[in-house]
Protein backbone atom coordinates (compact mmCIF):
# COMPACT_ATOMS: atom_id res chain seq x y z
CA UNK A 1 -187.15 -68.86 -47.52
CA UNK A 2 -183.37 -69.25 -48.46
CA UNK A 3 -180.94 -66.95 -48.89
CA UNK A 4 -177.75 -66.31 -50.73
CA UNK A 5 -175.02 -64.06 -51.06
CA UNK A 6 -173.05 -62.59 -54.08
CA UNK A 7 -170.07 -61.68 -52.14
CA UNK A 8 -168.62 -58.78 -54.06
CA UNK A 9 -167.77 -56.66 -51.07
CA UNK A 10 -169.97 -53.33 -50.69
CA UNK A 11 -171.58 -54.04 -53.89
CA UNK A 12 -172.94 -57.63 -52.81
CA UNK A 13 -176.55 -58.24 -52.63
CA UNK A 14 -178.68 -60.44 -51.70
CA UNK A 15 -180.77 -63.87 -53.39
CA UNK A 16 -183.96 -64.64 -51.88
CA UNK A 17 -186.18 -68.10 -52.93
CA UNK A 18 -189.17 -68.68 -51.52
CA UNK A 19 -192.96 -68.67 -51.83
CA UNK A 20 -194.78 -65.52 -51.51
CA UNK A 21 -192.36 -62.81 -51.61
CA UNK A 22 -193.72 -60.55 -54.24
CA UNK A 23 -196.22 -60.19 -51.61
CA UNK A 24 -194.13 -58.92 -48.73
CA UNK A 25 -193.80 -55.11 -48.25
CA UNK A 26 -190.51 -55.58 -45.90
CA UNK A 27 -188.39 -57.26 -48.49
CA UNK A 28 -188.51 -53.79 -50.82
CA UNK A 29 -188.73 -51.39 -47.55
CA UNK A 30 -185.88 -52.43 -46.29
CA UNK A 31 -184.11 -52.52 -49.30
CA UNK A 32 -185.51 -49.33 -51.47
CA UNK A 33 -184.21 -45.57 -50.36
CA UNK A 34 -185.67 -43.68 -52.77
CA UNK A 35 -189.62 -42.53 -53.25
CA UNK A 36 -188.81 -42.67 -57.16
CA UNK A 37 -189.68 -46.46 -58.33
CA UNK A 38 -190.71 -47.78 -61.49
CA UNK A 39 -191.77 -51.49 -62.34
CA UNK A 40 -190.76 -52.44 -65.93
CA UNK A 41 -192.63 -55.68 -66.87
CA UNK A 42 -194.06 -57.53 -70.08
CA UNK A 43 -197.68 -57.88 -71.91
CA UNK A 44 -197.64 -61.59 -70.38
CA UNK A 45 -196.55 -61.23 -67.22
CA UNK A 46 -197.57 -57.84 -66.33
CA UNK A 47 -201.08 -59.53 -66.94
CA UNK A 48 -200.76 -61.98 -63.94
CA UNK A 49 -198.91 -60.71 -61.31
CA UNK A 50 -197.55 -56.31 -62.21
CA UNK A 51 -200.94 -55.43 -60.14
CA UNK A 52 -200.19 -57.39 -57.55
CA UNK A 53 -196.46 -56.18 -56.83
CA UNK A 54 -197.76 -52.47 -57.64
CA UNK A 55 -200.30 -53.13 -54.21
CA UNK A 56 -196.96 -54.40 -52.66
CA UNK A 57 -194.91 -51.09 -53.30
CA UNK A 58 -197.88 -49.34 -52.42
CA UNK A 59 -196.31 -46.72 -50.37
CA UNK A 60 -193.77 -45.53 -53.13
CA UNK A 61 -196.41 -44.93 -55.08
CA UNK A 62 -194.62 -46.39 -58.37
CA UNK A 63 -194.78 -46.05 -61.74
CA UNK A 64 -194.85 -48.98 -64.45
CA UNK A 65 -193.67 -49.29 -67.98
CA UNK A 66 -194.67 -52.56 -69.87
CA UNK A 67 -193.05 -53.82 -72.93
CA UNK A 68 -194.00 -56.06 -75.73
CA UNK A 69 -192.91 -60.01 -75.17
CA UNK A 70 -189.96 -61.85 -76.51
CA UNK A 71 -186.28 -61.76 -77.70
CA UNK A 72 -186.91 -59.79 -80.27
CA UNK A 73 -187.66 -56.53 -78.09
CA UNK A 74 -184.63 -56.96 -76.44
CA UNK A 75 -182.74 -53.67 -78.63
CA UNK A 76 -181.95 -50.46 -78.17
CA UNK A 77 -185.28 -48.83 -79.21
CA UNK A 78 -187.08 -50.82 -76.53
CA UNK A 79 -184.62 -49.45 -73.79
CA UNK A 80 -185.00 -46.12 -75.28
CA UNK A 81 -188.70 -46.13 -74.21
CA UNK A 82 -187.81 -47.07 -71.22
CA UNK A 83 -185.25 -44.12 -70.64
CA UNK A 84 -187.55 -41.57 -72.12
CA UNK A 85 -190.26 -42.93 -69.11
CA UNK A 86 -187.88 -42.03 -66.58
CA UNK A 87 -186.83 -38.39 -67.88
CA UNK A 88 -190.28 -37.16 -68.63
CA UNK A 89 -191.49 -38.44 -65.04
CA UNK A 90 -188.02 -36.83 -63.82
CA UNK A 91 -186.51 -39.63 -62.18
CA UNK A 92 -183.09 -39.00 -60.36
CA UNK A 93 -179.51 -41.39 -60.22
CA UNK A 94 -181.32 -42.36 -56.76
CA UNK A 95 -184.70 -43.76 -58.52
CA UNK A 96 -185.01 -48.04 -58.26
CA UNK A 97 -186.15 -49.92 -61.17
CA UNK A 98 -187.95 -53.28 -60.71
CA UNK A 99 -187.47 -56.21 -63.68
CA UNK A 100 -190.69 -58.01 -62.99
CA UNK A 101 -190.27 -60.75 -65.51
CA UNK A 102 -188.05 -63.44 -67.83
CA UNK A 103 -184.61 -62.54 -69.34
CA UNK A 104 -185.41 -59.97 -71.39
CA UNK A 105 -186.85 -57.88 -69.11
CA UNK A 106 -183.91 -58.68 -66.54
CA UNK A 107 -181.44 -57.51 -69.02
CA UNK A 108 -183.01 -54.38 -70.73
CA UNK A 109 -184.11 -53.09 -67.09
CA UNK A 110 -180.81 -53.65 -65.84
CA UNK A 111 -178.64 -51.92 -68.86
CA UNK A 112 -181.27 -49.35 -68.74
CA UNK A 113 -180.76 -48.51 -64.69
CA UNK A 114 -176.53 -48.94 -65.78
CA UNK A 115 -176.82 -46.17 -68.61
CA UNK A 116 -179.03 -43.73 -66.65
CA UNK A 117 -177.35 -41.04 -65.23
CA UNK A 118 -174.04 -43.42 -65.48
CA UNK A 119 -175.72 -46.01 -62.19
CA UNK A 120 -179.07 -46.41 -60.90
CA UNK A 121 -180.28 -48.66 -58.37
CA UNK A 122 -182.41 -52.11 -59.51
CA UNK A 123 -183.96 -55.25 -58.30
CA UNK A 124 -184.02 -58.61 -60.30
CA UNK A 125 -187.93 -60.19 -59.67
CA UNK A 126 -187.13 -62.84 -62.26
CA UNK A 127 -190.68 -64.85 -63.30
CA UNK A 128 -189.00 -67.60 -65.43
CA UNK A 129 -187.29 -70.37 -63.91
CA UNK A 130 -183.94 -69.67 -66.60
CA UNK A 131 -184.15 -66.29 -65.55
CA UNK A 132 -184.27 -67.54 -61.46
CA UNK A 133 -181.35 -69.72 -62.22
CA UNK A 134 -178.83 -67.51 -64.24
CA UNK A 135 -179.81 -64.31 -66.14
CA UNK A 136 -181.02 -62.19 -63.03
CA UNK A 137 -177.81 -63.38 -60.82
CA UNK A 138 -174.22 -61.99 -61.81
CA UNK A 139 -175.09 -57.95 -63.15
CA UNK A 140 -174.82 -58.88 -66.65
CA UNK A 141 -177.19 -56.23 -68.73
CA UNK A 142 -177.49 -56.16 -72.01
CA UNK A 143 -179.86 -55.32 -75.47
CA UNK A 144 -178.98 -57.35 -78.45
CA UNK A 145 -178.09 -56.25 -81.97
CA UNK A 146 -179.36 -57.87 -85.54
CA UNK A 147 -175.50 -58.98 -85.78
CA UNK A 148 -175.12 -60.78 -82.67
CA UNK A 149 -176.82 -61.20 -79.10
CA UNK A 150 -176.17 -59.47 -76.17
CA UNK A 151 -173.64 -57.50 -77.74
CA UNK A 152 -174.50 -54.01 -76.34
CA UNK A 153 -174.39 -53.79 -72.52
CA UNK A 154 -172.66 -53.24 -69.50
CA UNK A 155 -171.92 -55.44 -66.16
CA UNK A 156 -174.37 -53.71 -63.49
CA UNK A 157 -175.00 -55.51 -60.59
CA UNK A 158 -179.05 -55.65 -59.26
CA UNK A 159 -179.25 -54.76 -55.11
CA UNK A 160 -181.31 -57.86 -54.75
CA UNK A 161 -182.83 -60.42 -56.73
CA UNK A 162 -185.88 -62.24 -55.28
CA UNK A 163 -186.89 -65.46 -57.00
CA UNK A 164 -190.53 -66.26 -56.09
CA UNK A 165 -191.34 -70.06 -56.77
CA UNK A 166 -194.74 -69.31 -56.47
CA UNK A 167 -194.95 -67.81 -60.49
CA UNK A 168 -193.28 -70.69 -61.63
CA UNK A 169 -196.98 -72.05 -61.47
CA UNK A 170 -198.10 -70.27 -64.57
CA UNK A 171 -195.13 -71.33 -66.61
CA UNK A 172 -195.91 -72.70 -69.45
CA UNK A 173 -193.99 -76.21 -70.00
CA UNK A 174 -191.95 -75.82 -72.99
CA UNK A 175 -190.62 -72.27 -70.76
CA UNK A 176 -189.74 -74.54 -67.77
CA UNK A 177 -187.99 -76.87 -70.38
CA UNK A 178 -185.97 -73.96 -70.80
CA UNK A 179 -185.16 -73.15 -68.06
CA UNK A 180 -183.79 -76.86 -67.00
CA UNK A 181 -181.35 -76.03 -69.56
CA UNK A 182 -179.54 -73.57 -67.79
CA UNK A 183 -180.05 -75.76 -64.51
CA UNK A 184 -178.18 -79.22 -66.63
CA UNK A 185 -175.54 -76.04 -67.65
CA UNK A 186 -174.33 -75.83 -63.94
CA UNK A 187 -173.68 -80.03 -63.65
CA UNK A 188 -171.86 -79.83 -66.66
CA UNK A 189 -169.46 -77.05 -65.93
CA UNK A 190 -168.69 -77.50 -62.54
CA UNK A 191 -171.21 -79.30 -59.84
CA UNK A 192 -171.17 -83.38 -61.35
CA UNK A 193 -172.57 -84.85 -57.83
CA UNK A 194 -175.98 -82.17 -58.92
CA UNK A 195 -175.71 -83.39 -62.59
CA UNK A 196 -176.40 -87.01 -61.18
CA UNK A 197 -178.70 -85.60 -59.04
CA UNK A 198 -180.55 -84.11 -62.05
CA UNK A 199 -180.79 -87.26 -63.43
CA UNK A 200 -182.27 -88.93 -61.00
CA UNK A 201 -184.98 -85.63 -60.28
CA UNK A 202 -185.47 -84.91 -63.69
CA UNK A 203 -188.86 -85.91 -63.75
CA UNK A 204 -189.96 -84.19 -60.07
CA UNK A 205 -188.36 -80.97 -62.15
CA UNK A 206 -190.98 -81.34 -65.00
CA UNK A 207 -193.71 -82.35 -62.98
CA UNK A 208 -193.19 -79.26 -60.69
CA UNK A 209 -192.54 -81.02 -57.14
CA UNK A 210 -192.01 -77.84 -55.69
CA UNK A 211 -189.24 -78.58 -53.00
CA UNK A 212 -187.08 -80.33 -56.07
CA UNK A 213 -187.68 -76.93 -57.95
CA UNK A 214 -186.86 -74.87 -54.59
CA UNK A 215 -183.43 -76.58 -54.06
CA UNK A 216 -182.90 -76.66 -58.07
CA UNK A 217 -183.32 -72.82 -57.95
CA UNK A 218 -180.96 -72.78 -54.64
CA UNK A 219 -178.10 -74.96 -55.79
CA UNK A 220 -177.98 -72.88 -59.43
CA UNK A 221 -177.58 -70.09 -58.25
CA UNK A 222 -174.71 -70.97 -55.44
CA UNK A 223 -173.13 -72.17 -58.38
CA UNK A 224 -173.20 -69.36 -59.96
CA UNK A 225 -172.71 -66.62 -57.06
CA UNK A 226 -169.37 -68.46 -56.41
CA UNK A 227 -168.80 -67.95 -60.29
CA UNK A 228 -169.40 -64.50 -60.01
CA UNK A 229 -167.81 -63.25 -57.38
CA UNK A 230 -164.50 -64.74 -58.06
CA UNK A 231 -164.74 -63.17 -61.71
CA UNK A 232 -167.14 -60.53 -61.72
CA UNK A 233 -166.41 -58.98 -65.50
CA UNK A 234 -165.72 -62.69 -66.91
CA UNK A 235 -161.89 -62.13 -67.35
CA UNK A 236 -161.62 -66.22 -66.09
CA UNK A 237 -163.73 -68.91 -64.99
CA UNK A 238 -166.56 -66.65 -65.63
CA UNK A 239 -166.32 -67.56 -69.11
CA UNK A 240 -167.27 -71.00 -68.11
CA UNK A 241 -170.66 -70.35 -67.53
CA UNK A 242 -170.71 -69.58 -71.26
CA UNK A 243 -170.84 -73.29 -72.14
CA UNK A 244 -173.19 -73.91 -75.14
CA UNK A 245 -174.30 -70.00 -75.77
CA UNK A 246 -171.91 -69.63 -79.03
CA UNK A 247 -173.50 -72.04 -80.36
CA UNK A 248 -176.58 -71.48 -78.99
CA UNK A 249 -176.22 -67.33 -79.68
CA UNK A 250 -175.69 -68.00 -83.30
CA UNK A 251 -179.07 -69.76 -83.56
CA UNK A 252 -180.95 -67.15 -82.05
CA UNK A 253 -178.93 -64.31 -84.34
CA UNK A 254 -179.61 -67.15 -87.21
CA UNK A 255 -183.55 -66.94 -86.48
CA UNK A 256 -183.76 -63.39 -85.96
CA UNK A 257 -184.81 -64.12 -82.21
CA UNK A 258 -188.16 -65.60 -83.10
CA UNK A 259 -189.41 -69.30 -82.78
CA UNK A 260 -187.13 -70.60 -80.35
CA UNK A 261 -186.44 -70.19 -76.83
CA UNK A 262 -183.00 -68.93 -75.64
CA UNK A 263 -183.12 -72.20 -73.16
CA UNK A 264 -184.20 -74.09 -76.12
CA UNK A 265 -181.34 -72.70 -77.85
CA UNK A 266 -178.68 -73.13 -75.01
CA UNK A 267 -179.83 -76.50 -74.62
CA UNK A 268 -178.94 -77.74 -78.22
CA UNK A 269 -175.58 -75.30 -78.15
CA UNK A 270 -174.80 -77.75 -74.81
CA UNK A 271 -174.92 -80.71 -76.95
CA UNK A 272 -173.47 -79.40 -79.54
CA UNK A 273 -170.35 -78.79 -77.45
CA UNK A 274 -170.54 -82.14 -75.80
CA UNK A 275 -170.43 -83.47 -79.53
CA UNK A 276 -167.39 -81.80 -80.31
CA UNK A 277 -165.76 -82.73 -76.67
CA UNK A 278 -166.81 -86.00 -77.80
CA UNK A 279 -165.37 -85.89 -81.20
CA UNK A 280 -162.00 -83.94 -79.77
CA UNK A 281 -161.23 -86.99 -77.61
CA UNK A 282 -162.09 -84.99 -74.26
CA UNK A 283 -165.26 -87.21 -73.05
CA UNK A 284 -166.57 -90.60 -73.87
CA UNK A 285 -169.13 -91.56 -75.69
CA UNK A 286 -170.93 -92.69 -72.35
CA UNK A 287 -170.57 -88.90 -71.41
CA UNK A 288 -172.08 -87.78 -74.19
CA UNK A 289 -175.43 -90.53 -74.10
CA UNK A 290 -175.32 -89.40 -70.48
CA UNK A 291 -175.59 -85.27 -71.17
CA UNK A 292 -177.55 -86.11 -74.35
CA UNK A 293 -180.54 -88.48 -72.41
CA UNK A 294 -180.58 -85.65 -69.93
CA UNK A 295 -181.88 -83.00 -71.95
CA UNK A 296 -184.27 -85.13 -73.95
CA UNK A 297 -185.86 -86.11 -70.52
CA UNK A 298 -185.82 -81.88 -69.72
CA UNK A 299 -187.87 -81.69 -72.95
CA UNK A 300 -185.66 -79.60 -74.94
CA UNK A 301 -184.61 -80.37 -78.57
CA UNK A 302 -181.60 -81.90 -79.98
CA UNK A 303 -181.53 -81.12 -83.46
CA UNK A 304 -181.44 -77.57 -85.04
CA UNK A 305 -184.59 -76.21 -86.65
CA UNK A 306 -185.63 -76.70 -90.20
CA UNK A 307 -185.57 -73.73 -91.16
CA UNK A 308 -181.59 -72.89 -90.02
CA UNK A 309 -179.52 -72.41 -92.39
CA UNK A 310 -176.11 -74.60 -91.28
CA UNK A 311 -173.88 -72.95 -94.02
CA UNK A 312 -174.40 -69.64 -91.93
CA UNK A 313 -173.32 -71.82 -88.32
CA UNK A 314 -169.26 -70.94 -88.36
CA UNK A 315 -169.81 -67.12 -89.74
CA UNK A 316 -172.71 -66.07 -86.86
CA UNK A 317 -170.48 -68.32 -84.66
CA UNK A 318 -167.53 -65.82 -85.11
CA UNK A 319 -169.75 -63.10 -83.96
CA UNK A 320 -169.06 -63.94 -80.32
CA UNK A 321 -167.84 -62.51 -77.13
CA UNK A 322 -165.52 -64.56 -76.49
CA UNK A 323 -163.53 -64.10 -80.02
CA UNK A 324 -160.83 -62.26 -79.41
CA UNK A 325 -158.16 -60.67 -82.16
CA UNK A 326 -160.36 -62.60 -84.87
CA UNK A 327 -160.19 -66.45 -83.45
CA UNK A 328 -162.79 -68.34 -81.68
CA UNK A 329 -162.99 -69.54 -78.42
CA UNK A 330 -165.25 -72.08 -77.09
CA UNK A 331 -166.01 -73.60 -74.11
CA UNK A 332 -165.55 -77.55 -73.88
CA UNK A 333 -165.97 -80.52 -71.67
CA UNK A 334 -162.66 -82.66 -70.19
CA UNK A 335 -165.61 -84.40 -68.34
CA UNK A 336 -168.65 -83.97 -67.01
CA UNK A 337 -168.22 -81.36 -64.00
CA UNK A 338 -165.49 -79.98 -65.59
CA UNK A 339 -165.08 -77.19 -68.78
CA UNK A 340 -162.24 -75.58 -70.05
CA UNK A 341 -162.34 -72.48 -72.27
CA UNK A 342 -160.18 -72.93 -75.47
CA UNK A 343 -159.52 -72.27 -78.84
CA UNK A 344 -157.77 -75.94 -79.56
CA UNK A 345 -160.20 -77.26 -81.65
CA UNK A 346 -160.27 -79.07 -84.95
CA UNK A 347 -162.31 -76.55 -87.34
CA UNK A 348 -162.97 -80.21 -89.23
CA UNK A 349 -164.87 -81.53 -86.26
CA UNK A 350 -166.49 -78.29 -85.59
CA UNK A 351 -168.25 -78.68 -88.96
CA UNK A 352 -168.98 -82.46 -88.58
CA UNK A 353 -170.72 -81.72 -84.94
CA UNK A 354 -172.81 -78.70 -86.73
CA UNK A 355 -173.75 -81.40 -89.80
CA UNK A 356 -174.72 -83.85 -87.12
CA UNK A 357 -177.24 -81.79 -85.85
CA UNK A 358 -178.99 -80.55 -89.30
CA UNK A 359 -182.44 -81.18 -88.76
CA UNK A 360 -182.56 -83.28 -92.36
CA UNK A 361 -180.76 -86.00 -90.41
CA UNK A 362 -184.09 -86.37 -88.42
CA UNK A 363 -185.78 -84.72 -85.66
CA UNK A 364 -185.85 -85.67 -81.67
């Protein structure tokens, strides 16, 4: 088992990777101080492995809430439910909730333990190997609106997250795809000796050679732990870790959260960015091929779906975080290993690298 740290003095926590531990009674003993605990999970994963982390907490005796699957149940009706759960079962500030599952449950569980009674206590069990390498770590919770993703919430930190590789065996491909997108994200940004290293693993990743995935998982999220606790509430380099989710946001907003993956999504926004790095004169075109082979050999698409309507790209674009006093920011490459945040870019190029990537130019 490995463990990290999120250094952010008495409110750091630990990350534990390893086999087995949704199995081990000590790791939530030691960890829990409260006999009020309930598991929120999902239809899918509930399914495989709620019962067996309900044996597990056996002697809190806890409660469990299950929601319906995807994106789309990421909203404030959904985290309602989940609120209502813990007043009618009378659960105090000092209760614990569990997210047993991807990045939706992560984030509703965790903005619903910020919002009730102003702090509660929670613990990041993340199921997917995106959610294992960024959305659990870092205490950013959120539900998403029909406008734009993520765009209620609240930075709440978990008091653990515990990344079992063992669940990563009932991931379905096209999900692990997904995941290797936000894996690629942390080469790109900032770690260029692990983006050659991805390229030379790439295929161990896919094919599930568990000590590649272990170290994968490991390396990700000391990446991002560093991230965090040097800019908790993304005032700086934070913003960074950003790197392809405007783009990638206003897809998902564009689809109504249905049909693709957010990985999928980030994955494409990533090259999208690249394209306009490219096209800004920031990397080479032997970047580019580079970043661009990469996620083709991760399995995740590279041109927007058919049915995405490009003339809406720049408008659901400008519904972003990272917008501030009505201009757009976005986060670029100077090379691989190495983003800047700006809002120096050509709005010309913008819309070439969004035309380049219509679907009726071809698909990958």
């Amino acid at each position: 088992m490995k463990e990290l740290k999120v250094e952010l003095g008495q409110r750091s926590y630990p990350i534990l990777i390893g086999k087995g531990l949704l199995g081990d009674p000590e790791l939530f003993v030691n960890i829990i101080h409260s006999s009020q605990v309930m598991v929120v999970s999902n239809t899918t994963i509930a399914s495989l492995y709620l019962p067996q982390l309900l044996d597990t907490l056996a002697d809190f005796s806890p409660l469990s809430y299950v929601i319906a699957d995807g994106e789309s149940h990421k909203n404030l009706t959904v985290m309602n439910e989940i609120v209502t759960q813990l007043l009618e079962n009378k659960f105090s500030r000092n209760c614990t909730l569990i997210a047993l599952g991807g990045g939706v449950v992560g984030d509703i569980t965790g903005f619903a333990a910020a919002c009730y009674q102003r702090g509660a206590n929670y613990i990041q069990i993340p199921t997917t190997l995106l959610a294992q390498v960024d959305s659990s770590v870092g205490g950013k919770t959120a539900v998403n609106h029909e406008i734009g993703k993520n765009m209620i919430g609240a930075f709440h930190q978990p008091i653990a997250v515990y990344s079992d590789s063992d669940v990563l065996d009932t991931l379905p491909d096209r999900e692990l795809s997904a995941g290797l997108a936000e894996v690629i994200k942390y080469g790109l940004i900032r770690d260029p000796v692990f983006f050659t290293w991805l390229e030379n693993n790439i295929e161990s990743l896919r094919d599930r050679d568990d000590e590649c995935l272990q170290y994968a998982i490991e390396r990700s999220c000391q990446n991002k732990a560093e991230v965090v606790a040097d800019d908790e509430r993304e005032q700086g380099q934070r913003a960074l870790l950003n790197f392809g989710h405007t783009f990638a946001h206003a897809v998902e907003t564009g689809l109504n959260y249905k049909d693709w993956l957010h990985g999928e999504a980030v994955g494409l926004g990533m090259l999208m960015a690249a394209d306009l790095s490219c096209r800004s004169g920031w990397i080479t075109e032997t970047d580019l091929a580079r970043i661009r082979d990469l996620l083709i050999k991760a399995g995740l698409p590279i041109k927007l779906p058919e049915q995405f309507e490009i003339s809406n790209m720049r408008e659901l674009m400008s519904v972003d975080k990272k917008a501030k006093d009505g201009q757009l920011f976005l986060v670029v490459l100077k090379s691989i290993g190495d983003a800047v945040v700006t809002n120096e870019f050509d709005e010309n190029l913008l819309q070439l690298t969004v035309e380049q990537f219509s679907s009726v130019k071809g698909k990958n």
